[in-house]
Protein backbone atom coordinates (compact mmCIF):
# COMPACT_ATOMS: atom_id res chain seq x y z
CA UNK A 1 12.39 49.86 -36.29
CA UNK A 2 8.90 48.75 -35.07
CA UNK A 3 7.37 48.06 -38.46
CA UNK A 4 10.15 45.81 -38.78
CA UNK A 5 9.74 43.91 -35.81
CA UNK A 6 5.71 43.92 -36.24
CA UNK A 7 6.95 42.12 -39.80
CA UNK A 8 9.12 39.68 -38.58
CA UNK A 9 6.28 38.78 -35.55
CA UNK A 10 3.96 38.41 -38.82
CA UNK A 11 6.05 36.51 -40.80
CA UNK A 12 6.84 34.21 -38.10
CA UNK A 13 3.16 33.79 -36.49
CA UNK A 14 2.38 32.13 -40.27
CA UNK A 15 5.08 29.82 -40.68
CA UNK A 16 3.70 28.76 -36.84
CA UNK A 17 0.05 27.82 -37.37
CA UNK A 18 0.83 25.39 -39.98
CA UNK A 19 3.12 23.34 -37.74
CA UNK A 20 0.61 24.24 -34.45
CA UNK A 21 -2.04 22.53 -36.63
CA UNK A 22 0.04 19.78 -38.03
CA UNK A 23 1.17 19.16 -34.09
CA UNK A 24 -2.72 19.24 -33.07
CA UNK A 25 -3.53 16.52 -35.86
CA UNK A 26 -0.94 14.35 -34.64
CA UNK A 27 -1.62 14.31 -31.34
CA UNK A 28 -5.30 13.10 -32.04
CA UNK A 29 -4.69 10.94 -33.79
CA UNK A 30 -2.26 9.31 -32.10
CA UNK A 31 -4.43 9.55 -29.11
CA UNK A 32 -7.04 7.84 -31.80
CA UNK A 33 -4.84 4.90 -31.92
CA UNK A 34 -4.16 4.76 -27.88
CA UNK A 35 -7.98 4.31 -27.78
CA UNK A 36 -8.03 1.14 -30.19
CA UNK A 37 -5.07 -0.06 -28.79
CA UNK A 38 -6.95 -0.27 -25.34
CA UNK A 39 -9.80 -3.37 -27.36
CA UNK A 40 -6.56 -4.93 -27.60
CA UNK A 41 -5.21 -5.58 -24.07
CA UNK A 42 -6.64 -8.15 -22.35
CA UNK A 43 -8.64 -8.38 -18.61
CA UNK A 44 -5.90 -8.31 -16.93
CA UNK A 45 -4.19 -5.72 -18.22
CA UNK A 46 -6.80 -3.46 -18.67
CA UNK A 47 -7.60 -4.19 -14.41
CA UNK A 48 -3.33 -3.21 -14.20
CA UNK A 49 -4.50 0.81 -15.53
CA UNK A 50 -7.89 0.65 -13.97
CA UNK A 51 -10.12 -0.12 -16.77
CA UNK A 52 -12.78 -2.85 -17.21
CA UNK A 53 -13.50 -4.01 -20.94
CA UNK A 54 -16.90 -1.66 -20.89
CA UNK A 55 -15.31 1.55 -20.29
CA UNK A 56 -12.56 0.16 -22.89
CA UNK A 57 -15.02 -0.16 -25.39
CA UNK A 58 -16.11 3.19 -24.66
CA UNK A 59 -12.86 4.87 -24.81
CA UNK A 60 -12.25 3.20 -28.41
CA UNK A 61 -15.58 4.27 -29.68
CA UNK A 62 -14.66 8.11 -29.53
CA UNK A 63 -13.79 9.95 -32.45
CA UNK A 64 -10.31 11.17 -32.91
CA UNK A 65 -11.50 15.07 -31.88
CA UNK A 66 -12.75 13.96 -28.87
């Protein structure tokens, strides 16, 4: 009965990484977008989450993996 659950474990550990790396891409690069979004917002808004337009402009300029 343990080869069969060692198989099933297996089976289901690669139908996981696909969607775990799928999920990973995502999230990048919708944190990509977030970051662009941010050249977007004006002074005022960007003073209402703390940011200036410098550290903006930083934020956008990172690549999606940071």
């Amino acid at each position: 009965m343990a080869f069969l659950t060692d198989t099933l474990r297996a089976d289901r550990w690669e139908f996981d990484l696909p969607r775990t790396l799928y999920g990973a891409v995502r999230h990048r690069l919708e944190l990509a977008r977030s970051r662009v979004a941010l050249l977007e917002l004006d002074a005022r808004l960007l003073a209402d989450v703390g940011l200036d337009r410098a550290a903006a402009k930083a934020e956008a300029d990172k690549g999606f993996w940071s």
